[in-house]
PDB file of N, CA and C in Angstrom:
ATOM      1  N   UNK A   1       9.367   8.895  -2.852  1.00  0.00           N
ATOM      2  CA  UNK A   1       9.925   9.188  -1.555  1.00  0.00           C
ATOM      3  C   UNK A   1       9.631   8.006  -0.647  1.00  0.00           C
ATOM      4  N   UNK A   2      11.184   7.676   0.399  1.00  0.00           N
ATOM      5  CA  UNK A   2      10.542   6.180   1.108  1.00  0.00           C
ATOM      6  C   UNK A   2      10.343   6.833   2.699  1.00  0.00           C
ATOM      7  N   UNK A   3       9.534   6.325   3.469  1.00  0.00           N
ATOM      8  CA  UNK A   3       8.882   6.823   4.821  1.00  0.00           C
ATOM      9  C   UNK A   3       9.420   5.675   5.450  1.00  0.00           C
ATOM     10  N   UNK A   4      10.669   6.094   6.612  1.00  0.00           N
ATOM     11  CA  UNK A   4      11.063   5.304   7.583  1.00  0.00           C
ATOM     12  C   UNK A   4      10.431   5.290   8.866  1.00  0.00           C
ATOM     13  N   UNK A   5       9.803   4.670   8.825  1.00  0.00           N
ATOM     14  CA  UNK A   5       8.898   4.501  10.031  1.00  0.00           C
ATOM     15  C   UNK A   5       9.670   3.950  11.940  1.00  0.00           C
ATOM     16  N   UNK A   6       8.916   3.995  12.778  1.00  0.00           N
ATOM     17  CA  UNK A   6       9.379   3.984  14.172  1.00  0.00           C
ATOM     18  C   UNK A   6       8.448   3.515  14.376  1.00  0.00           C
ATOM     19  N   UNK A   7       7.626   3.287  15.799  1.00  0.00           N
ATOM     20  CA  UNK A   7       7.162   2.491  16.757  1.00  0.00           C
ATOM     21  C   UNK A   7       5.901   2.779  16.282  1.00  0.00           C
ATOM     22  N   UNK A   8       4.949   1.881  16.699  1.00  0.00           N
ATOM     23  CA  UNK A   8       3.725   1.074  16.321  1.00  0.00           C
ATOM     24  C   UNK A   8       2.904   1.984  17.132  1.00  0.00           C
ATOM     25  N   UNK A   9       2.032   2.872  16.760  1.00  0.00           N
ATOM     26  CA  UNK A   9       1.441   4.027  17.615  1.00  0.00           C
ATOM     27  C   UNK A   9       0.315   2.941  18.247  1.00  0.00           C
ATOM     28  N   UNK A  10      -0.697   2.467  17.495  1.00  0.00           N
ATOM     29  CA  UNK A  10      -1.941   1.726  17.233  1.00  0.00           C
ATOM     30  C   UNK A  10      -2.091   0.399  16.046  1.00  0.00           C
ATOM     31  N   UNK A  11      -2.835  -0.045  16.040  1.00  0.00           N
ATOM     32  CA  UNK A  11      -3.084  -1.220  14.747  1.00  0.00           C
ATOM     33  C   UNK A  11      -3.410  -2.798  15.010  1.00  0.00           C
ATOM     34  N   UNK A  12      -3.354  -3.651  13.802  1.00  0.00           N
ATOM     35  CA  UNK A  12      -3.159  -4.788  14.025  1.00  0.00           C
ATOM     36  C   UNK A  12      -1.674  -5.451  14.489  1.00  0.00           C
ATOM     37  N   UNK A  13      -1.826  -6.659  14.538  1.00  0.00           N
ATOM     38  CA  UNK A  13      -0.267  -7.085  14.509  1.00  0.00           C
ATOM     39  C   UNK A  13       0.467  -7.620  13.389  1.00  0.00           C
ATOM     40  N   UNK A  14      -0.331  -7.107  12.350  1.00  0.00           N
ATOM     41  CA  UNK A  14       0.343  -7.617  11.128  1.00  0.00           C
ATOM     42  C   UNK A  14       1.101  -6.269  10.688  1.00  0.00           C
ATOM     43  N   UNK A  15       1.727  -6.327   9.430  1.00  0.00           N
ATOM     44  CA  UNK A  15       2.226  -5.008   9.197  1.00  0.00           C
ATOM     45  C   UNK A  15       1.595  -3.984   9.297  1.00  0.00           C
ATOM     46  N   UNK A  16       0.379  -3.784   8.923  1.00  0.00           N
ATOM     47  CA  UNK A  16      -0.532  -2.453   8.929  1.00  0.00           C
ATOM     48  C   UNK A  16      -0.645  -2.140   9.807  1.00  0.00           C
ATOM     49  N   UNK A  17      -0.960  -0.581  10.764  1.00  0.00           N
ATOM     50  CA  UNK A  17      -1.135  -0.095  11.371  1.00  0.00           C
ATOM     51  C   UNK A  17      -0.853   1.386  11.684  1.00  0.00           C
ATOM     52  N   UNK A  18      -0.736   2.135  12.655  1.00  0.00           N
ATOM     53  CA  UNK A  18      -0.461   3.519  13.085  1.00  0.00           C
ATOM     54  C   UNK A  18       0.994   3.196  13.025  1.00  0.00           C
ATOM     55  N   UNK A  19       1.848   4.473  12.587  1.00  0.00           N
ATOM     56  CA  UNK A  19       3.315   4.553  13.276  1.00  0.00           C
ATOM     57  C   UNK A  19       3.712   5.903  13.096  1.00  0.00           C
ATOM     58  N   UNK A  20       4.832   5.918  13.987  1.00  0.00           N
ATOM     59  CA  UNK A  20       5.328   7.283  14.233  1.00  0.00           C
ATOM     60  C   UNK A  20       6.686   7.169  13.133  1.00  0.00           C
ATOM     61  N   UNK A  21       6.501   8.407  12.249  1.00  0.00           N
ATOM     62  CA  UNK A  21       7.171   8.427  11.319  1.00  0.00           C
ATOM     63  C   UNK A  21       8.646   9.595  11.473  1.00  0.00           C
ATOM     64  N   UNK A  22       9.765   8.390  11.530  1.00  0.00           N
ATOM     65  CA  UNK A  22      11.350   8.954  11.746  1.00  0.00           C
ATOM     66  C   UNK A  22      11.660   9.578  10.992  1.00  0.00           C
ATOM     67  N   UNK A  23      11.589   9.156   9.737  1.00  0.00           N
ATOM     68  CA  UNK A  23      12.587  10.024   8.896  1.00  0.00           C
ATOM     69  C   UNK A  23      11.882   9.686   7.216  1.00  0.00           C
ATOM     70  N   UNK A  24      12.138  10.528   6.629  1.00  0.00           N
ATOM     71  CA  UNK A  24      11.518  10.466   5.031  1.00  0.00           C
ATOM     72  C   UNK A  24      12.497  11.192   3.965  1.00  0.00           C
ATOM     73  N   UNK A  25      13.340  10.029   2.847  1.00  0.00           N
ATOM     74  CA  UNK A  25      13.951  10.117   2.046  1.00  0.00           C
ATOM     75  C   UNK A  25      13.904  10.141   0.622  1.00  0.00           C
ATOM     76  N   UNK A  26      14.837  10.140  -0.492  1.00  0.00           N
ATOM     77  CA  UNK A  26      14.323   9.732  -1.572  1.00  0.00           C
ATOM     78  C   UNK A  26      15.122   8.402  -1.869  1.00  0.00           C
ATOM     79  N   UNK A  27      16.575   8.595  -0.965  1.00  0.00           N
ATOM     80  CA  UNK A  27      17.081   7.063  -1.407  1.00  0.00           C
ATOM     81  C   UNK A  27      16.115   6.459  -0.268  1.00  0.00           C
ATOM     82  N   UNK A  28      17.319   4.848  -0.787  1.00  0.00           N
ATOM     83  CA  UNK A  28      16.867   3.603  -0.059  1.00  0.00           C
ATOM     84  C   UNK A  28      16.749   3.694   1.128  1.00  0.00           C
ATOM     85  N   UNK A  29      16.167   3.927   2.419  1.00  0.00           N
ATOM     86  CA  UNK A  29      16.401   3.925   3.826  1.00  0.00           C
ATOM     87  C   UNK A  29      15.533   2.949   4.298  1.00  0.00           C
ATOM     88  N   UNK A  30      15.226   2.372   5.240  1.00  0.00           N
ATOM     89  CA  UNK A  30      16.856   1.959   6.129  1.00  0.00           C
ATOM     90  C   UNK A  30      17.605   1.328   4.849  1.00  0.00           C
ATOM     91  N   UNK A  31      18.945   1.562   4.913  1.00  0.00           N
ATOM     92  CA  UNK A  31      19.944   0.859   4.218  1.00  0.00           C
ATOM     93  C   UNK A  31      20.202  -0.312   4.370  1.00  0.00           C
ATOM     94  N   UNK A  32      20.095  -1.522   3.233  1.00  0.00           N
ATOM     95  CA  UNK A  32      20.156  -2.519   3.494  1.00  0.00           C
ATOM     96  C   UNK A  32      21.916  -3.668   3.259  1.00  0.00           C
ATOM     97  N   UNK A  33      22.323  -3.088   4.690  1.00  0.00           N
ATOM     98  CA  UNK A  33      23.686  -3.158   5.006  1.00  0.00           C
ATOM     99  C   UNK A  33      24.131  -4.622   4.068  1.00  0.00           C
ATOM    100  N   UNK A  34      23.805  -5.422   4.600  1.00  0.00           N
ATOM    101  CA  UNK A  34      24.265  -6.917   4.401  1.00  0.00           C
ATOM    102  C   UNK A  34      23.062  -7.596   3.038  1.00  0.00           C
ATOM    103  N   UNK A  35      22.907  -6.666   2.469  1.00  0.00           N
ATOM    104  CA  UNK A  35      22.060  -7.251   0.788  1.00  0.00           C
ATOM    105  C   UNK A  35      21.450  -6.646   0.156  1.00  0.00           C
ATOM    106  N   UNK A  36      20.056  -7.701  -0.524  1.00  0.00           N
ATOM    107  CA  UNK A  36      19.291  -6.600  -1.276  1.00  0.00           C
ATOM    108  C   UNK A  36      18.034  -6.814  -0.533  1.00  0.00           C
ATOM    109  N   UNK A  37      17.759  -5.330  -0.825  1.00  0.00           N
ATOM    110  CA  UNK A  37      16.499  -5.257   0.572  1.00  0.00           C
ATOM    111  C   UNK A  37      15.055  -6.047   0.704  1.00  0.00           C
ATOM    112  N   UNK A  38      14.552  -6.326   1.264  1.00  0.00           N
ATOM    113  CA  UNK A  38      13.371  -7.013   1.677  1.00  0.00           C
ATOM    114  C   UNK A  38      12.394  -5.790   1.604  1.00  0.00           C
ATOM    115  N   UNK A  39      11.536  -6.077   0.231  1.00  0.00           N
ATOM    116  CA  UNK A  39      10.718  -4.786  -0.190  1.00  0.00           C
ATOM    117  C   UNK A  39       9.706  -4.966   1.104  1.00  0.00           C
ATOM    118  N   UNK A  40       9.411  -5.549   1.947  1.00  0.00           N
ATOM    119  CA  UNK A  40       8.549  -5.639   3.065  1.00  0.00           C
ATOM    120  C   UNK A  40       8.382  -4.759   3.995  1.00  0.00           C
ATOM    121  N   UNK A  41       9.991  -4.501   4.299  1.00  0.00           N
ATOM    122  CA  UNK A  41      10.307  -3.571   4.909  1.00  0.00           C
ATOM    123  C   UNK A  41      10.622  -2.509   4.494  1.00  0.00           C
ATOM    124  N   UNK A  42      10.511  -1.824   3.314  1.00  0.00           N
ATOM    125  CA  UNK A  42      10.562  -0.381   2.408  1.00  0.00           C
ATOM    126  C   UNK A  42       8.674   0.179   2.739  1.00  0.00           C
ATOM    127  N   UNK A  43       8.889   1.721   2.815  1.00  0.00           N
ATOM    128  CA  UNK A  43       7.224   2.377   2.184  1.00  0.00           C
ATOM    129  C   UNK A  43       7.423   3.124   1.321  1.00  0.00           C
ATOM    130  N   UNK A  44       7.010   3.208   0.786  1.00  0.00           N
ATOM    131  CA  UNK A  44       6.418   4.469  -0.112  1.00  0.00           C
ATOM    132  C   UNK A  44       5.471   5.542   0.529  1.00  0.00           C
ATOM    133  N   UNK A  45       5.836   6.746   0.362  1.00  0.00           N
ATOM    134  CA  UNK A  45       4.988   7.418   0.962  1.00  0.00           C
ATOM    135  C   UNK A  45       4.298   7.986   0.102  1.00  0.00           C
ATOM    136  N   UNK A  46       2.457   8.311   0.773  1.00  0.00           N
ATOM    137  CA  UNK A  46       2.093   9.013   0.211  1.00  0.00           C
ATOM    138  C   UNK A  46       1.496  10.060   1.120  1.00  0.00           C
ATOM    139  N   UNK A  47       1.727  11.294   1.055  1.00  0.00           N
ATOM    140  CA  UNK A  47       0.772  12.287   1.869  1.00  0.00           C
ATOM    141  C   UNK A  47       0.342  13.141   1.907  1.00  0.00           C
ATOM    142  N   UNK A  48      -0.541  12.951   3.112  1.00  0.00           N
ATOM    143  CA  UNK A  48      -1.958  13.556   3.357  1.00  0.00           C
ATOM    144  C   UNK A  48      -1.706  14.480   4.715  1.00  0.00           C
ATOM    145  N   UNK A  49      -1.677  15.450   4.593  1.00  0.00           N
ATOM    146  CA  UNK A  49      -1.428  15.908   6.143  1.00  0.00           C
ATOM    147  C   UNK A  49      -2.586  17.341   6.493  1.00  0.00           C
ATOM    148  N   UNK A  50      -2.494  16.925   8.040  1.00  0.00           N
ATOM    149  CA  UNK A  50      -3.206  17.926   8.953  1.00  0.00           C
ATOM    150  C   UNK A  50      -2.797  18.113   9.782  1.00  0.00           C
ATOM    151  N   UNK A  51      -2.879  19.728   9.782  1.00  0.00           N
ATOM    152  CA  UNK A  51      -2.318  20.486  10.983  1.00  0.00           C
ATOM    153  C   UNK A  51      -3.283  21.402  11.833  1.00  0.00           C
ATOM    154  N   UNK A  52      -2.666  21.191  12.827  1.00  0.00           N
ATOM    155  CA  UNK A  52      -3.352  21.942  13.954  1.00  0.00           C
ATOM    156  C   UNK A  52      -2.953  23.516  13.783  1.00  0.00           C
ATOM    157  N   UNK A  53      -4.025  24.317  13.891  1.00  0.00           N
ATOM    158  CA  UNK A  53      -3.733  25.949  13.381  1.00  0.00           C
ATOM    159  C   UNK A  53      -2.471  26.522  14.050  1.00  0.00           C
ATOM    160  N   UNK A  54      -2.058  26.416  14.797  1.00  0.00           N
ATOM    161  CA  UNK A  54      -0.574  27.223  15.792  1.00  0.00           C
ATOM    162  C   UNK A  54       0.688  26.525  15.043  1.00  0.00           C
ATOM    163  N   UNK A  55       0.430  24.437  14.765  1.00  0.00           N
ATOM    164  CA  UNK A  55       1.573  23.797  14.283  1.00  0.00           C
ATOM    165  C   UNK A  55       1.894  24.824  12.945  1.00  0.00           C
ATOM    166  N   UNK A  56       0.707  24.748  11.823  1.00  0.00           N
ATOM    167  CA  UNK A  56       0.820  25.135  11.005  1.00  0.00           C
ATOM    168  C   UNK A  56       1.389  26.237  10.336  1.00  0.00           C
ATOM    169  N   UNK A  57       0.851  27.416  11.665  1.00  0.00           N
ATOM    170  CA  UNK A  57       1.251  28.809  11.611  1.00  0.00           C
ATOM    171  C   UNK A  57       3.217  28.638  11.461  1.00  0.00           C
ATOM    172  N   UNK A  58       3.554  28.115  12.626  1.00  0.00           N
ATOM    173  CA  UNK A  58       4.774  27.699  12.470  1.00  0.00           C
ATOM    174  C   UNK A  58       5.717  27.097  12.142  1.00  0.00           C
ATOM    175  N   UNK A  59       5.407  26.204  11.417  1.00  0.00           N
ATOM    176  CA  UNK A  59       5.520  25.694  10.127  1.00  0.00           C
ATOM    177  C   UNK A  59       6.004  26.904   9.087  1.00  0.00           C
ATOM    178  N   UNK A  60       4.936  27.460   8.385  1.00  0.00           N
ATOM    179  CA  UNK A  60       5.056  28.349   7.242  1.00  0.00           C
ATOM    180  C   UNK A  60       6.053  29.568   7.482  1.00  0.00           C
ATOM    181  N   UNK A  61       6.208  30.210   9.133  1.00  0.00           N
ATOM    182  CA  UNK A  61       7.052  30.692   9.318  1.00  0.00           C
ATOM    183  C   UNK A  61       8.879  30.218   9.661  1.00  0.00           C
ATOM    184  N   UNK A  62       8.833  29.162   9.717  1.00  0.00           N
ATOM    185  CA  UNK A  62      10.272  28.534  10.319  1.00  0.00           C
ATOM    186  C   UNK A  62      11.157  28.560   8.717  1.00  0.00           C
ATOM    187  N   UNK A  63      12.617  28.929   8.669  1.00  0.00           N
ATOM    188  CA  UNK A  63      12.767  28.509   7.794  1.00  0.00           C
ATOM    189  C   UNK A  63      13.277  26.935   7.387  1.00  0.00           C
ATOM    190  N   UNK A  64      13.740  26.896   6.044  1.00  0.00           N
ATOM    191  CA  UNK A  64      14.112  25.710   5.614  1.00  0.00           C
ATOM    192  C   UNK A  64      15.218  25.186   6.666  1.00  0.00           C
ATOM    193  N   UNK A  65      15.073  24.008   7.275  1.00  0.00           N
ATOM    194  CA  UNK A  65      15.107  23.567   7.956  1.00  0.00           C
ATOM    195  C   UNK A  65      16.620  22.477   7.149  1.00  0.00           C
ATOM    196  N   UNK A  66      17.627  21.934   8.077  1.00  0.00           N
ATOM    197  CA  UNK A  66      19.007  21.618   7.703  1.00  0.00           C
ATOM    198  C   UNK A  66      18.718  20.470   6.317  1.00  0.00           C
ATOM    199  N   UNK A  67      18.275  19.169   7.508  1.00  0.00           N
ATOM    200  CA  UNK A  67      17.987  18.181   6.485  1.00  0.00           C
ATOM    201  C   UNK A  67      16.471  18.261   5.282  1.00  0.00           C
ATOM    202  N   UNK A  68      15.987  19.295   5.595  1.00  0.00           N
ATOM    203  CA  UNK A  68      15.159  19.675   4.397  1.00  0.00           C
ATOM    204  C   UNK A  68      15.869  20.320   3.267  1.00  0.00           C
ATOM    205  N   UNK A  69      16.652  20.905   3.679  1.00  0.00           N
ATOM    206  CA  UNK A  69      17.462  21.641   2.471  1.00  0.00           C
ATOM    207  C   UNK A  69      18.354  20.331   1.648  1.00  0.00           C
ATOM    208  N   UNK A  70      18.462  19.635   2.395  1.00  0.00           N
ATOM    209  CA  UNK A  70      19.653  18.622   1.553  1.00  0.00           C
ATOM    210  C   UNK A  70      18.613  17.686   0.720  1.00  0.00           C
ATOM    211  N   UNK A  71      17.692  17.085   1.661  1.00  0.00           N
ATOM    212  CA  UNK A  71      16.760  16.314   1.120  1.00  0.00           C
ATOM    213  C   UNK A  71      15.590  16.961  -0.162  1.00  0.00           C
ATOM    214  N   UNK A  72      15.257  17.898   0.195  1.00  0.00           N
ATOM    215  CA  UNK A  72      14.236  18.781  -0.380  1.00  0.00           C
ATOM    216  C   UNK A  72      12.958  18.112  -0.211  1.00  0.00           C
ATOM    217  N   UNK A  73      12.978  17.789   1.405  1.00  0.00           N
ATOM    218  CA  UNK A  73      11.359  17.455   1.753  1.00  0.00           C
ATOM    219  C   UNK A  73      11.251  18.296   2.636  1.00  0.00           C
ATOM    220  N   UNK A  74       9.743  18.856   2.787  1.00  0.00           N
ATOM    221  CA  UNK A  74       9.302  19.070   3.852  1.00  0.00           C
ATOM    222  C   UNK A  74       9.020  18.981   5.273  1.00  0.00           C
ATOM    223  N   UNK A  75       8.570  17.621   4.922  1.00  0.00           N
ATOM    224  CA  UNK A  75       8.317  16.761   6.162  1.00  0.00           C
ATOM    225  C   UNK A  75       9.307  17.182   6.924  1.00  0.00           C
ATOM    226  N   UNK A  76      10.377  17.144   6.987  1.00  0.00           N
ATOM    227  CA  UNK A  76      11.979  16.775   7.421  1.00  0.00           C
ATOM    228  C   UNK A  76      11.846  18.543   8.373  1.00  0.00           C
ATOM    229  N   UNK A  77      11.348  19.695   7.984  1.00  0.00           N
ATOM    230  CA  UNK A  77      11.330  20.703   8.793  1.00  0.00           C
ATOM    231  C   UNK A  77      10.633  20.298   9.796  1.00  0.00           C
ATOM    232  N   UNK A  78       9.122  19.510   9.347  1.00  0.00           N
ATOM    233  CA  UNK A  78       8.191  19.750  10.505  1.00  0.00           C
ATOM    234  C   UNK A  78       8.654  18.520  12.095  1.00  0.00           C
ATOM    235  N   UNK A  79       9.767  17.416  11.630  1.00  0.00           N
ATOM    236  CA  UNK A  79      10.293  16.802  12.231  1.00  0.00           C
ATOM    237  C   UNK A  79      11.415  17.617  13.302  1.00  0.00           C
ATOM    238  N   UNK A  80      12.188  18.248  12.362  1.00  0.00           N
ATOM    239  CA  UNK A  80      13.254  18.920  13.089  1.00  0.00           C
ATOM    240  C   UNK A  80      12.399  20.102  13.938  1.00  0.00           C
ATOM    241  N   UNK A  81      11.822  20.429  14.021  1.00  0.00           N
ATOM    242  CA  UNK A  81      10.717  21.434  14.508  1.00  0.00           C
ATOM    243  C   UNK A  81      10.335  20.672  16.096  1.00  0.00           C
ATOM    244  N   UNK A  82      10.294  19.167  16.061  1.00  0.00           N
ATOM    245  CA  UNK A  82      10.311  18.559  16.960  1.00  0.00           C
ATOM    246  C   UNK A  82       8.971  17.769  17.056  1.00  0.00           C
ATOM    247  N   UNK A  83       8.024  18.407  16.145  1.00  0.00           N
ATOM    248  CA  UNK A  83       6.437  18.138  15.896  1.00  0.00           C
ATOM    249  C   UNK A  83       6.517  16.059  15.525  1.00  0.00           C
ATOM    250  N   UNK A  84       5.620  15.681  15.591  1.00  0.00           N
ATOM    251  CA  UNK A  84       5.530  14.395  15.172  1.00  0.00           C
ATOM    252  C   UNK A  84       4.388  14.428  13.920  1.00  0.00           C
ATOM    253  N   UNK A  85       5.076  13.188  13.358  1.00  0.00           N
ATOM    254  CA  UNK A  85       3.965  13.012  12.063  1.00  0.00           C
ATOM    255  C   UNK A  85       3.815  11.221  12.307  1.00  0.00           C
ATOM    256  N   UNK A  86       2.501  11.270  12.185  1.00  0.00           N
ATOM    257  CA  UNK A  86       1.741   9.699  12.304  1.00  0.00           C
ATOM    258  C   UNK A  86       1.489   9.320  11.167  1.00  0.00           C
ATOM    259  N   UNK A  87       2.003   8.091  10.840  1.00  0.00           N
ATOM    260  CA  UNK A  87       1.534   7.549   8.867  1.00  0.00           C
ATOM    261  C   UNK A  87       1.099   6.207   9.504  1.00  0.00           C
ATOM    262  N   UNK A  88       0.189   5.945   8.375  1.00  0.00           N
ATOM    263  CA  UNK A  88      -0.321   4.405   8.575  1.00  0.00           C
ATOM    264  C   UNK A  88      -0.308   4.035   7.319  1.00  0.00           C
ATOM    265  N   UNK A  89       0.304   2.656   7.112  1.00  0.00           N
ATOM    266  CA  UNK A  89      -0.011   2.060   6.452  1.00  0.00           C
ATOM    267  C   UNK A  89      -0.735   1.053   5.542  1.00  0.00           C
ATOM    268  N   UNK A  90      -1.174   1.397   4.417  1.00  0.00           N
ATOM    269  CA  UNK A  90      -2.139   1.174   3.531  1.00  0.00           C
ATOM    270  C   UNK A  90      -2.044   0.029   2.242  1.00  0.00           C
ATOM    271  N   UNK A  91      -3.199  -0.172   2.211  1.00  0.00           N
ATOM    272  CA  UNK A  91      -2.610  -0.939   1.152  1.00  0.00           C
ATOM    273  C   UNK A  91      -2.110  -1.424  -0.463  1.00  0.00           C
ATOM    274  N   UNK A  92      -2.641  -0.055  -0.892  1.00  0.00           N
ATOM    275  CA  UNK A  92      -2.151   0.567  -2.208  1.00  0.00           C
ATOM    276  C   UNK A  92      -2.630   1.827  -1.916  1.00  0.00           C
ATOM    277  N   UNK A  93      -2.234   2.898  -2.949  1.00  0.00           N
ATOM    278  CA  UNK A  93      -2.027   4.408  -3.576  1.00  0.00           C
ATOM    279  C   UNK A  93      -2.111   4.377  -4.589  1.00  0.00           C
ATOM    280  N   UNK A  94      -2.075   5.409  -5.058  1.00  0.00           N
ATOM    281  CA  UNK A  94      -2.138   6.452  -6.529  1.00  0.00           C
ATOM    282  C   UNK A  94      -0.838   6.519  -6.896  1.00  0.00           C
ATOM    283  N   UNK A  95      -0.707   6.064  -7.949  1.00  0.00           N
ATOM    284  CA  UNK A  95       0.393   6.653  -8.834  1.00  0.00           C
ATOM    285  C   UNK A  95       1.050   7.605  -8.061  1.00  0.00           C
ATOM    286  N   UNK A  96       2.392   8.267  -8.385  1.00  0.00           N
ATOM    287  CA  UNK A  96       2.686   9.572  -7.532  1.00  0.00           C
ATOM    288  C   UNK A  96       3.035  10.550  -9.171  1.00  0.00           C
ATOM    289  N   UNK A  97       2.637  11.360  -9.113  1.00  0.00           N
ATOM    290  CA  UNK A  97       3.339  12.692 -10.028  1.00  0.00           C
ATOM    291  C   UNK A  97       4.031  13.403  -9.715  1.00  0.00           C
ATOM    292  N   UNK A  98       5.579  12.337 -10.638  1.00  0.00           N
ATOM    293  CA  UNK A  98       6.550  12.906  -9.863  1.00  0.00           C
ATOM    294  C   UNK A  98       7.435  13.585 -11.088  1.00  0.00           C
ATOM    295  N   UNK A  99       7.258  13.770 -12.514  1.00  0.00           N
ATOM    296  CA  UNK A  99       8.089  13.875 -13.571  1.00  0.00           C
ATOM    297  C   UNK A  99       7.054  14.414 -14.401  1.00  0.00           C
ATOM    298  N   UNK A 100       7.419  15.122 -15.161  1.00  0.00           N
ATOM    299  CA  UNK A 100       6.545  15.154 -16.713  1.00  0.00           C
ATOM    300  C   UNK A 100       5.908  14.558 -17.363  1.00  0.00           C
ATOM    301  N   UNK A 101       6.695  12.762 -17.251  1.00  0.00           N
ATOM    302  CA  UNK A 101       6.133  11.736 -18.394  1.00  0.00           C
ATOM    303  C   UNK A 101       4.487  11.005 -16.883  1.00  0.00           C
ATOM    304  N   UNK A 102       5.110  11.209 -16.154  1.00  0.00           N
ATOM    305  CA  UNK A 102       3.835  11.033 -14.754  1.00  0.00           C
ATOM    306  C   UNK A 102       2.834  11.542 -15.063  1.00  0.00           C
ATOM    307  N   UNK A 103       2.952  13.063 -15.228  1.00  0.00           N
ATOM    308  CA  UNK A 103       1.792  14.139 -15.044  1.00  0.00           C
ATOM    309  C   UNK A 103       0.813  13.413 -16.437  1.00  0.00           C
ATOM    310  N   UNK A 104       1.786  13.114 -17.533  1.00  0.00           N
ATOM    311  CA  UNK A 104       1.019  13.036 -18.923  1.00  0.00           C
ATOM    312  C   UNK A 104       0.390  11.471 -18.611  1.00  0.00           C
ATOM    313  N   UNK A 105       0.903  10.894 -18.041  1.00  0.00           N
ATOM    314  CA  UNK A 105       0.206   9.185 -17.898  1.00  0.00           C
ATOM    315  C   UNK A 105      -0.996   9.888 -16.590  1.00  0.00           C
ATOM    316  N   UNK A 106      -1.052  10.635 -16.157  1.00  0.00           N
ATOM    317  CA  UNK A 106      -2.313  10.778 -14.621  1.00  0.00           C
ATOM    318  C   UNK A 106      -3.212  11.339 -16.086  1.00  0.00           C
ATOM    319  N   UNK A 107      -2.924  12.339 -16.501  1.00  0.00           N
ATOM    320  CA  UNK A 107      -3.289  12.658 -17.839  1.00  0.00           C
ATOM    321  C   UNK A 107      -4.535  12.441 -18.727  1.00  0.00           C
ATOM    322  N   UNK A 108      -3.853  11.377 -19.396  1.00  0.00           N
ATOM    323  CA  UNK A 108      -4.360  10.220 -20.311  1.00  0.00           C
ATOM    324  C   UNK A 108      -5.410   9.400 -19.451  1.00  0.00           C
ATOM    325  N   UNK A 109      -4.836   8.626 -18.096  1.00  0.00           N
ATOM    326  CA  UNK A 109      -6.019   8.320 -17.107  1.00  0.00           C
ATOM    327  C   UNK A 109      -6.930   8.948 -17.005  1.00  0.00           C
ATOM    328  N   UNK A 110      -6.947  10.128 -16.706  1.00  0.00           N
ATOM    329  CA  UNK A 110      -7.878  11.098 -15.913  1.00  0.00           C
ATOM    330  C   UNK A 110      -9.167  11.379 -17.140  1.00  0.00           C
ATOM    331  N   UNK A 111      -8.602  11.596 -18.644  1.00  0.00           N
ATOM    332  CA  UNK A 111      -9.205  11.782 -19.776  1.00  0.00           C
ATOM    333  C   UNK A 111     -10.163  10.313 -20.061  1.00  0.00           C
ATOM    334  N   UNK A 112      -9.931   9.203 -19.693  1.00  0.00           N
ATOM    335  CA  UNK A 112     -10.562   8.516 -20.115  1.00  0.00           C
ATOM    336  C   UNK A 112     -11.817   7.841 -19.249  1.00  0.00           C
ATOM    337  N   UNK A 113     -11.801   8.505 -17.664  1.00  0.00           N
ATOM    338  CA  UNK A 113     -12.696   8.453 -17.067  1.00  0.00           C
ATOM    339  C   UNK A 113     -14.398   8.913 -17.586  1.00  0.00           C
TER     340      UNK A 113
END
């Protein structure tokens, strides 16, 4: 999943830092109109989230939400909900388990610890 990010909450002035997170897809976003994209500007998301007990409550009650249904993310309710989500960027992650042949490679890792 790629995390389109918005304005610079906090941070350095290099890429890393706080941001307020727009929108979260599985294609390519932002679309890279005029080529092939500048992986610089792509994220990967990975997440971690916390909620405040009332966000949360409402959350679990709202239903599936427009562009959650098309997308089949979450995130995308708690956005349309109007709530904000803050991501920062890091400088590597974990694998993601996202398929079968994933789960069996975290797997095999995990076994040989």
């Amino acid at each position: 999943m790629k995390a389109v990010l918005g304005r610079r909450l906090s941070g350095s002035e290099d890429e890393r830092g706080v941001f307020e997170a727009l929108y979260f897809t599985r294609a390519l976003a932002p679309y890279p109109r005029d080529g092939a994209p500048d992986r610089a500007n792509y994220h990967l998301h990975i997440g971690v989230y916390a909620f405040r007990s009332d966000a949360l409550q409402a959350f679990a009650k709202a239903p599936p939400s427009r562009l959650e249904s098309i997308e089949r993310l979450e995130q995308l309710r708690i956005l349309e909900m109007g709530e904000r989500i803050v991501a920062a960027i890091v400088d590597h992650g974990a694998p993601g388990i996202d398929t079968p042949n994933d789960l069996a490679n975290f797997r095999a890792r995990f076994e040989k610890r």
